[in-house]
Protein backbone atom coordinates (compact mmCIF):
# COMPACT_ATOMS: atom_id res chain seq x y z
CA UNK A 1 23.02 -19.18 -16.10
CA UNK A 2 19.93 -19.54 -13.86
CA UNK A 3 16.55 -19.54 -15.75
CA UNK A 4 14.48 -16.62 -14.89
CA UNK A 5 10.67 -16.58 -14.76
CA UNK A 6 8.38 -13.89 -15.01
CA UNK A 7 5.32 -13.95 -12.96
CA UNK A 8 1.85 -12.19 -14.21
CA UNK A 9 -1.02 -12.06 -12.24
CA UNK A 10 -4.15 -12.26 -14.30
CA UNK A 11 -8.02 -10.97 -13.55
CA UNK A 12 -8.90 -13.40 -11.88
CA UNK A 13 -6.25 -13.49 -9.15
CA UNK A 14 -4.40 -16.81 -10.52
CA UNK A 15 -0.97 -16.79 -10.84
CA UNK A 16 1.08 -17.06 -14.44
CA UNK A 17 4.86 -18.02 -14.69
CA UNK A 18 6.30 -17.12 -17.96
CA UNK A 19 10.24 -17.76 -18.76
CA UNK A 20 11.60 -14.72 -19.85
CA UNK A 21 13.93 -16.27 -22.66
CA UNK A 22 16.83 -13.87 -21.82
CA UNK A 23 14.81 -10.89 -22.53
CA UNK A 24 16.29 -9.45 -19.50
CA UNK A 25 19.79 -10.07 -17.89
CA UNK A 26 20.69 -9.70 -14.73
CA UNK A 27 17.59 -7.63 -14.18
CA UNK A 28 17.93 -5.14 -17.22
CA UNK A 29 16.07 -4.89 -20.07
CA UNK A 30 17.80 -5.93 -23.56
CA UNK A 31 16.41 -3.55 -26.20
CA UNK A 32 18.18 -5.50 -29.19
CA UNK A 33 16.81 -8.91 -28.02
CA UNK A 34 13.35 -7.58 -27.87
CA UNK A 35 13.55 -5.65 -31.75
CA UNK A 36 14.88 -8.56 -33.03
CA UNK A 37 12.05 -10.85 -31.80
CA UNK A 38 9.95 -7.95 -32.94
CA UNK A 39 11.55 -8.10 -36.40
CA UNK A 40 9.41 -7.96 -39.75
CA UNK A 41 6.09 -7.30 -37.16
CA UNK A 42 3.67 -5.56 -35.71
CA UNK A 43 3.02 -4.93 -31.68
CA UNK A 44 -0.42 -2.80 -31.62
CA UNK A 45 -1.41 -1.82 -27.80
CA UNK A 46 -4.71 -1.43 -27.85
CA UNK A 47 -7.15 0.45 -24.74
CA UNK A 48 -7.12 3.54 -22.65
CA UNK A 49 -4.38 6.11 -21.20
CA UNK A 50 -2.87 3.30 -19.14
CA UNK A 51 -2.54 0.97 -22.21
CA UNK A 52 -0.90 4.56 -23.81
CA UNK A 53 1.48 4.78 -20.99
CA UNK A 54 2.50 1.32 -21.39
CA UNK A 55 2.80 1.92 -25.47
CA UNK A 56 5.00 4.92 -24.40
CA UNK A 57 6.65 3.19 -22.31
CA UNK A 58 8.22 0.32 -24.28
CA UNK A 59 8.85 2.65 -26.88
CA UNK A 60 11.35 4.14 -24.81
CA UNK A 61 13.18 1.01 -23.34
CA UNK A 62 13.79 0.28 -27.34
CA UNK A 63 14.07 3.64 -29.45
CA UNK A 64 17.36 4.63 -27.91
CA UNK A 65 19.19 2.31 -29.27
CA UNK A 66 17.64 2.94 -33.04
CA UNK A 67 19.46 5.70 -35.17
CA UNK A 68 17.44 9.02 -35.43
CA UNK A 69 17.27 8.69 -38.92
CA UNK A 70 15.74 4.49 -38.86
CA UNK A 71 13.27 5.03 -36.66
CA UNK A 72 9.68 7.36 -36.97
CA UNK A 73 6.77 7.99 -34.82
CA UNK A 74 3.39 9.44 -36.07
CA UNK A 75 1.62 10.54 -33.28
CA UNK A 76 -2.48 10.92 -33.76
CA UNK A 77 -5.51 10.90 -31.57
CA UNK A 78 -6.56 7.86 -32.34
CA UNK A 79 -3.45 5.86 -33.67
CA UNK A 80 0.00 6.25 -32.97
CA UNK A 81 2.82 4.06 -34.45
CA UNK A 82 6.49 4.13 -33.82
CA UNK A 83 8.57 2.34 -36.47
CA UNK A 84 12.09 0.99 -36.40
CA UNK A 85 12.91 0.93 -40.05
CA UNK A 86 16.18 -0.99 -39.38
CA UNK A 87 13.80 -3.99 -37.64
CA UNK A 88 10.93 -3.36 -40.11
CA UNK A 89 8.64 -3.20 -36.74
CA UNK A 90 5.93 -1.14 -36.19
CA UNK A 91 5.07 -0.69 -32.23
CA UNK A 92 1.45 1.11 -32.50
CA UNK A 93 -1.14 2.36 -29.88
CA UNK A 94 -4.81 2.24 -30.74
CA UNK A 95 -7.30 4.61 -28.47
CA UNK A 96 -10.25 2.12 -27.68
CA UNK A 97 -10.87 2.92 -23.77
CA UNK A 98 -13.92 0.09 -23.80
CA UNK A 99 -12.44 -2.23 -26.85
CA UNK A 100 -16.26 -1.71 -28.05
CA UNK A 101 -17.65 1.06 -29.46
CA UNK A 102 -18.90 3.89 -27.67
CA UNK A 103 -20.25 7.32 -26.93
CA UNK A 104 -17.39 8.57 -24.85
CA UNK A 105 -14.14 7.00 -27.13
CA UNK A 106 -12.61 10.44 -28.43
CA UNK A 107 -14.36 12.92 -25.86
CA UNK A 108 -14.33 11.61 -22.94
CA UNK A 109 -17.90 12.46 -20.95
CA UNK A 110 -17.21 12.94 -17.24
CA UNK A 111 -21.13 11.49 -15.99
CA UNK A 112 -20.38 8.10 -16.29
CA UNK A 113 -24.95 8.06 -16.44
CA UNK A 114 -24.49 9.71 -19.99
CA UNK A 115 -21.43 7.23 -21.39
CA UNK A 116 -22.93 4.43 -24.00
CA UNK A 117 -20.87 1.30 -25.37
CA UNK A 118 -22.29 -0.79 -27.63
CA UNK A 119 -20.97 -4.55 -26.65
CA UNK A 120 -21.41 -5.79 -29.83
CA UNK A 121 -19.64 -3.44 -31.73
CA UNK A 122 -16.10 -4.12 -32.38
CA UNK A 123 -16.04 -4.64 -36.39
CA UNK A 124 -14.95 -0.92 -37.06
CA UNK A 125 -12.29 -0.88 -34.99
CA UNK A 126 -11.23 -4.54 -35.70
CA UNK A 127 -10.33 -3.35 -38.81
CA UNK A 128 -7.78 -1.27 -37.30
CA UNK A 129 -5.98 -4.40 -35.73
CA UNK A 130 -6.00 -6.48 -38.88
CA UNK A 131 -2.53 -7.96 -39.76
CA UNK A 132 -1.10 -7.13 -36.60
CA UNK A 133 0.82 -9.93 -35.09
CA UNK A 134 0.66 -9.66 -31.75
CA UNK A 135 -2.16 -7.89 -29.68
CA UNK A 136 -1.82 -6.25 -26.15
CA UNK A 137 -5.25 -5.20 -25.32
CA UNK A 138 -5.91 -3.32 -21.18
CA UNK A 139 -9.22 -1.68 -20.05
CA UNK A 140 -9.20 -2.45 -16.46
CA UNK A 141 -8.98 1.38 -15.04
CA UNK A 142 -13.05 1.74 -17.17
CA UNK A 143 -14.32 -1.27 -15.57
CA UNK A 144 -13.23 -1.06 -11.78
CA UNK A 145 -14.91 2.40 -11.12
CA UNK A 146 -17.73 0.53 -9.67
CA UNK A 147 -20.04 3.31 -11.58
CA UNK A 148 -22.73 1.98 -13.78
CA UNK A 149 -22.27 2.36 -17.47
CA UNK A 150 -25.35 1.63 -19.98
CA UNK A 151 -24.60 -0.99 -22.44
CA UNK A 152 -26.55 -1.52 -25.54
């Protein structure tokens, strides 16, 4: 069989080719293949409501193939997790719209003049991430508004 790549385009407009390692065949998505590489870990998505729709998203390429009763999800404002008991995997969302702490994180306040992060500030909600194993942070939709934000 043919190798197939993956292409991502990052930030700064540079391409990167990734092989996808039989994640997907033929063009479809294996659930099993990617539980099983997610076995005995945790995948925390960390950011704003497009990192939440791409949380909710790969939740539901892989939880219908899970029994009802070995797999969870606890759904919370802040932190959401979705375990496969039969995997031992935890897939979690973390609400952190600027990574950094801020003034706008659970209420969001509409005049952009009045939000406040603080970009040195990420020890509290570090903690949140520690002992996860692999990371998927997003923040772009904040950052492209081209609205000024103050920043202490």
């Amino acid at each position: 069989m043919e190798e197939m790549i993956l292409i991502i385009f990052i930030g700064s407009g540079n391409q990167k080719i990734v092989p996808c390692l039989n994640y997907f065949i033929f063009g479809r998505f294996i659930p099993e293949i990617a539980l099983k590489k997610l076995q005995g870990k945790r995948l925390l998505f960390v950011g704003d409501s497009l990192q939440r729709n791409q949380w909710e998203s790969f939740v539901c390429l892989v939880q219908g193939i899970i029994p009802r009763k070995k797999k969870s999800m606890k759904r919370g404002q802040v932190h959401s997790v979705f375990k496969a008991k039969e995997y031992n995997a935890t897939i979690e969302f973390y609400w952190a719209p600027f990574l950094v702490e801020s003034n706008t994180d659970i209420n969001i306040i509409g005049d952009p003049k009045k939000r406040i992060i603080k970009v040195d500030e990420i020890t509290e909600r570090a903690k949140n991430w520690t002992g996860v194993d692999i990371l998927v942070f997003n923040t772009y939709v904040w950052w492209m508004s081209g609205l000024r934000v103050k920043a202490l």
